[in-house]
N, C-alpha and C. Protein backbone atom coordinates (compact mmCIF):
# COMPACT_ATOMS: atom_id res chain seq x y z
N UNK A 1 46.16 17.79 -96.20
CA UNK A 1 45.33 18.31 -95.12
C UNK A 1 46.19 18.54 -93.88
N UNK A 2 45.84 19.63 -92.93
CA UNK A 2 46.57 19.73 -92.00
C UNK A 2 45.30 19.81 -90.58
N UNK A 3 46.56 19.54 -89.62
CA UNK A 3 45.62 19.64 -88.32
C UNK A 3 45.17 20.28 -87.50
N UNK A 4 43.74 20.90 -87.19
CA UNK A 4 43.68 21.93 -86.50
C UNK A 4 42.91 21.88 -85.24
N UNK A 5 42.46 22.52 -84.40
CA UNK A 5 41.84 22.60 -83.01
C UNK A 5 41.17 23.91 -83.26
N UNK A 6 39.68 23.99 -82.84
CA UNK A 6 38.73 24.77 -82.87
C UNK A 6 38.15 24.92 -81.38
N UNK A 7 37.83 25.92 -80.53
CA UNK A 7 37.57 26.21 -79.41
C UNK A 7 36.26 27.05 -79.61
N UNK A 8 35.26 26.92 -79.28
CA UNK A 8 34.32 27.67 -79.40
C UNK A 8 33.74 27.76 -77.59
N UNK A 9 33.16 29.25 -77.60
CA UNK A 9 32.04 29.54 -76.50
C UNK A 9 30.98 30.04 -76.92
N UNK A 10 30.45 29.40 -76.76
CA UNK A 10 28.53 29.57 -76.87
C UNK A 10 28.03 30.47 -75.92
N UNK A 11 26.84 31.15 -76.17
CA UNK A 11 26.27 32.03 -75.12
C UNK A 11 25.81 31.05 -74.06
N UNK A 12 25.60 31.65 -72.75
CA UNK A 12 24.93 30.71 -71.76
C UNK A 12 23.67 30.64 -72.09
N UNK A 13 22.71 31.98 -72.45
CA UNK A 13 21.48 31.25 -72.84
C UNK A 13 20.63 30.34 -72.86
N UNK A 14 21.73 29.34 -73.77
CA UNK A 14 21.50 28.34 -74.84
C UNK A 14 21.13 27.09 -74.00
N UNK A 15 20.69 25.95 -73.99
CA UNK A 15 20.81 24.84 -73.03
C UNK A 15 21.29 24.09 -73.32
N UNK A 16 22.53 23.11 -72.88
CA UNK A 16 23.13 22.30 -73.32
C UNK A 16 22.98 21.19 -74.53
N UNK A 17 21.64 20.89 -74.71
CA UNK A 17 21.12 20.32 -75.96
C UNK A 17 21.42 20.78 -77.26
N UNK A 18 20.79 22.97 -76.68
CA UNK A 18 20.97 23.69 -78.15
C UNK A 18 22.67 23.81 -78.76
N UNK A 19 23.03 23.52 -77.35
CA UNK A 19 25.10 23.84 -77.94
C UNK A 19 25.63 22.10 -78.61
N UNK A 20 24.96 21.15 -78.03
CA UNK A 20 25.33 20.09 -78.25
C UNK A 20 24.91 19.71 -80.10
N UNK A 21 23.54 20.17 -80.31
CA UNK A 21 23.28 20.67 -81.85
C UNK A 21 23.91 21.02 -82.84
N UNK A 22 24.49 22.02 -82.49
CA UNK A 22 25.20 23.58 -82.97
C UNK A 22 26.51 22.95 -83.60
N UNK A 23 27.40 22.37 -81.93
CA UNK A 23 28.83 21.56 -82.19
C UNK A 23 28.37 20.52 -83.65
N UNK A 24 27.25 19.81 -83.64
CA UNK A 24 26.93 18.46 -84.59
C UNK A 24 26.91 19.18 -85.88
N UNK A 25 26.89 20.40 -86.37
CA UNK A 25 26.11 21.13 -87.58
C UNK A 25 27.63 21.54 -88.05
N UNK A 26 28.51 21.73 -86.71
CA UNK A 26 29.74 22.37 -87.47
C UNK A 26 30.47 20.99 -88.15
N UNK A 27 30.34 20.03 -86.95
CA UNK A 27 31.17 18.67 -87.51
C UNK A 27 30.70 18.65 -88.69
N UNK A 28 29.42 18.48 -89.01
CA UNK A 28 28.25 17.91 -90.34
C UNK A 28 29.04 18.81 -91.44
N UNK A 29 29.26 20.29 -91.07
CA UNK A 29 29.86 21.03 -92.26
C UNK A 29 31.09 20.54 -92.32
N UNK A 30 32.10 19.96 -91.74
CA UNK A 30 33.19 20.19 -91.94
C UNK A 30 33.29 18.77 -92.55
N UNK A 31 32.61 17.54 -92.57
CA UNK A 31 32.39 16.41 -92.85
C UNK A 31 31.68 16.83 -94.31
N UNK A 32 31.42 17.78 -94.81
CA UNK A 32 30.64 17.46 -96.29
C UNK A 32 31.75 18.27 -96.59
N UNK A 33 32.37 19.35 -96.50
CA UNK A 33 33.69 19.56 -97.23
C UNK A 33 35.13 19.13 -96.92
N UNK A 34 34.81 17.49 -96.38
CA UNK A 34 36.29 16.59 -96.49
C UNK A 34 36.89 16.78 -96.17
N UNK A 35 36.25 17.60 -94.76
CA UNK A 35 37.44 17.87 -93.11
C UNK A 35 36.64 16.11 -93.05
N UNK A 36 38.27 15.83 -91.59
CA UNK A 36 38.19 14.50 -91.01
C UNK A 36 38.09 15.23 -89.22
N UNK A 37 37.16 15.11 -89.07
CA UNK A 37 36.39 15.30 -87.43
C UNK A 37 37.71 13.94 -86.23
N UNK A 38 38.21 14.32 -85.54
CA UNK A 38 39.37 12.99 -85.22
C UNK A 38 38.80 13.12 -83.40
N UNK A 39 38.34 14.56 -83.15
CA UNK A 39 37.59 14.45 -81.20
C UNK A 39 36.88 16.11 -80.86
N UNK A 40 36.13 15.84 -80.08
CA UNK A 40 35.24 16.43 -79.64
C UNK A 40 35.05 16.10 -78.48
N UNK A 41 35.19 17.50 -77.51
CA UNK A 41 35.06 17.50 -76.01
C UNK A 41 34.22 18.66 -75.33
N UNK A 42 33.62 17.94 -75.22
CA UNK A 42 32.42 19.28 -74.61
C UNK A 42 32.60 19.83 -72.91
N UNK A 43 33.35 20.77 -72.49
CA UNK A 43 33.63 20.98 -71.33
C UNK A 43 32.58 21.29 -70.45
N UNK A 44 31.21 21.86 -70.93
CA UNK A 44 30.39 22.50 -70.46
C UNK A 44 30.36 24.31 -69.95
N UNK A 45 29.70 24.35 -69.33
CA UNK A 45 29.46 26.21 -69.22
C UNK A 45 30.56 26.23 -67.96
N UNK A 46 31.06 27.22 -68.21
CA UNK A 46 32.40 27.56 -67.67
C UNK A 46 32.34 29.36 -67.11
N UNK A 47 33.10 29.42 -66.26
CA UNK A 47 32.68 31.27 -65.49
C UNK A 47 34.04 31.48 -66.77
N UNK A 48 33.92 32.82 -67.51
CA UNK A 48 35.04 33.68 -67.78
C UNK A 48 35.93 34.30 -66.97
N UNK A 49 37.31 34.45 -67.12
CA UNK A 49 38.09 35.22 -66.42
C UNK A 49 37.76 36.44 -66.16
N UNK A 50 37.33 36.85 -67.50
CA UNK A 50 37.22 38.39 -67.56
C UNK A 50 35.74 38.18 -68.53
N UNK A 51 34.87 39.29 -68.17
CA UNK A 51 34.17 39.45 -68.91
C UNK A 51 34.03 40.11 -70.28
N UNK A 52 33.13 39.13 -71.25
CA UNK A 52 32.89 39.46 -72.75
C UNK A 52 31.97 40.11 -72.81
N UNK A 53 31.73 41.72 -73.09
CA UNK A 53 30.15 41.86 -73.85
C UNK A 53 29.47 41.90 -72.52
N UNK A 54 29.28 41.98 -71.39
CA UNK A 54 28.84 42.14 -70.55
C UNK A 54 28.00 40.53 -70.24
N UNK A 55 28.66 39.46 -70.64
CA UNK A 55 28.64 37.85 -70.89
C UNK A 55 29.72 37.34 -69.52
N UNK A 56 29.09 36.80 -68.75
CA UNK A 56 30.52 36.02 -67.83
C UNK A 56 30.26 34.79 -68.04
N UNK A 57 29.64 33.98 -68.57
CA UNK A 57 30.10 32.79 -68.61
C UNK A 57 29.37 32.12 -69.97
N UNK A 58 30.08 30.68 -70.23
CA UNK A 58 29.57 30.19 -71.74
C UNK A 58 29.84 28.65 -71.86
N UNK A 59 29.78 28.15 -72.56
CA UNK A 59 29.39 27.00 -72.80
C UNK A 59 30.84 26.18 -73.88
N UNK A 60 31.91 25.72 -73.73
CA UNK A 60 32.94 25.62 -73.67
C UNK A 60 33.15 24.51 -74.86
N UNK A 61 33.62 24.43 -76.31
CA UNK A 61 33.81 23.10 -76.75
C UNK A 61 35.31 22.79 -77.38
N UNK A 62 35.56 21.94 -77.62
CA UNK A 62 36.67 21.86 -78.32
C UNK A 62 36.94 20.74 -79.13
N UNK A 63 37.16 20.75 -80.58
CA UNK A 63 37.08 20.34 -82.03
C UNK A 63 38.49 20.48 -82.35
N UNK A 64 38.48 18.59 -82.65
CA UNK A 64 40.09 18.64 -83.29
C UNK A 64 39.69 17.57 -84.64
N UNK A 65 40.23 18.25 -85.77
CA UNK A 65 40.09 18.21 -87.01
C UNK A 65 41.40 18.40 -88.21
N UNK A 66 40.85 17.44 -89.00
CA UNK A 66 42.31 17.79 -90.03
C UNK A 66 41.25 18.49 -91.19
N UNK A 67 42.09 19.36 -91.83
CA UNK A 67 40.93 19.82 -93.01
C UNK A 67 41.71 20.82 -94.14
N UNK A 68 41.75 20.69 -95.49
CA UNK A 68 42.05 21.78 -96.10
C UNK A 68 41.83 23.30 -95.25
N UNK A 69 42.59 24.25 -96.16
CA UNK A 69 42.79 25.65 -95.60
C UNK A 69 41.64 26.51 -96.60
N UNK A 70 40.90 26.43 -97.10
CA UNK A 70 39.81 26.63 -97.55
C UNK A 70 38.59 26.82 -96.64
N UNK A 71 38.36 25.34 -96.30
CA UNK A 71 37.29 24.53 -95.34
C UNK A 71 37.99 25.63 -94.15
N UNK A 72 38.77 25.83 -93.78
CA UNK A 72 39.00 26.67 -92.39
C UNK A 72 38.35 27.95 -92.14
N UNK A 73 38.66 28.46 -93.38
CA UNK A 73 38.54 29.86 -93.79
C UNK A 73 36.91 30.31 -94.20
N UNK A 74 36.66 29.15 -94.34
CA UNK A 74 34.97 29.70 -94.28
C UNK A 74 33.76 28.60 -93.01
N UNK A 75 34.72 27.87 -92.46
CA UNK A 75 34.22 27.98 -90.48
C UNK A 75 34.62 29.27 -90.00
N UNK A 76 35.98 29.58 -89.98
CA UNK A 76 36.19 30.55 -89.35
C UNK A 76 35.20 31.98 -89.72
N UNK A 77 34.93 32.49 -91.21
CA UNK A 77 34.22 33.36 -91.55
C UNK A 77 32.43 32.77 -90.52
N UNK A 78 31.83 31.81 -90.52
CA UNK A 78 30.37 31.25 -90.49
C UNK A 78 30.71 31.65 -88.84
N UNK A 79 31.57 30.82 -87.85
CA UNK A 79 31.77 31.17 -86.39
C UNK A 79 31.34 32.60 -86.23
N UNK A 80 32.40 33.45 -87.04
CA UNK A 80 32.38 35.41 -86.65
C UNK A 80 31.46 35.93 -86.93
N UNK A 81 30.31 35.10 -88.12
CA UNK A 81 28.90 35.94 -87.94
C UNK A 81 27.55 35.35 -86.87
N UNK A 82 28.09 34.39 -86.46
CA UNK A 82 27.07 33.67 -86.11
C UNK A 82 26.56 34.23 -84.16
N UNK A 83 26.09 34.65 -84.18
CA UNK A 83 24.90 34.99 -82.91
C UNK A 83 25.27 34.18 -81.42
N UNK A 84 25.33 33.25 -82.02
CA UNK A 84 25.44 31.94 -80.45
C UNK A 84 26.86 31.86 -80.00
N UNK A 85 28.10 32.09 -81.36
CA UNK A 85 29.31 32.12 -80.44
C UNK A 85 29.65 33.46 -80.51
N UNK A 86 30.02 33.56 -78.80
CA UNK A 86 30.87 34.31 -77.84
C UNK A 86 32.23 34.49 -78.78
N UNK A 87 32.86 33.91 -78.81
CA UNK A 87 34.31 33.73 -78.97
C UNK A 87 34.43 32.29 -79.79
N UNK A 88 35.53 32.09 -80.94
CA UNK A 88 36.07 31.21 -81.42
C UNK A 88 37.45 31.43 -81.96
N UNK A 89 38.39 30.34 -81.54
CA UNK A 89 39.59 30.16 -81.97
C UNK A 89 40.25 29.34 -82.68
N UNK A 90 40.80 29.01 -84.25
CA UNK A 90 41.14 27.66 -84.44
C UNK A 90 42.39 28.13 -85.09
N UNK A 91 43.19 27.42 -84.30
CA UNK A 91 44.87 27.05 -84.25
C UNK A 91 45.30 25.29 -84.74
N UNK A 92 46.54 25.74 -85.04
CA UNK A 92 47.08 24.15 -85.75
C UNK A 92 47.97 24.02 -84.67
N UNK A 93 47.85 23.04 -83.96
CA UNK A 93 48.60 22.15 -82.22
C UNK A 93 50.45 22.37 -83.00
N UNK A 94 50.59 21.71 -83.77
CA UNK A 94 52.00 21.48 -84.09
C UNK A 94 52.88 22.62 -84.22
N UNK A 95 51.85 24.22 -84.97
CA UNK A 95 52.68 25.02 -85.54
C UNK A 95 53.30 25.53 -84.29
């Protein structure tokens, strides 16, 4: 398994409860396919530099995880269809 960092922005919309949910559903997935969840930091709604989508601001998290490259590849696919995130990024810290 290797180590990765996941950054997600949520629409503002949402209320901190519904993003606080959302973050628990990804851990929950990544915990039934034998990712190891190691921190979670919820920054809160944050202004964008630049605007997304006609979106300036979002709801900020960040997920550090070890997990097969499988398990990555289908968060990363579930993030890019999913409605509520803005933007998601997941990079490995070391490479």
């Amino acid at each position: 398994m290797r180590s990765y960092e996941l950054m997600t922005i949520h629409r503002p919309e949402l209320s901190e409860e519904d993003v606080r949910s959302l973050v628990s559903g990804m851990e929950s997935f990544l915990d039934e396919n034998g990712a190891k969840v190691s921190n979670t930091d919820h920054w809160g709604k944050r202004r964008f530099a630049y605007e997304i989508n006609h979106i300036t601001e979002g709801f900020y998290t960040v997920v550090n995880f070890e997990a097969e490259t499988d398990v990555v590849a289908e968060l990363d696919r579930t993030l890019g269809i999913s409605d509520d995130v803005v933007r998601h990024k997941i990079f490995r810290p070391e490479a």
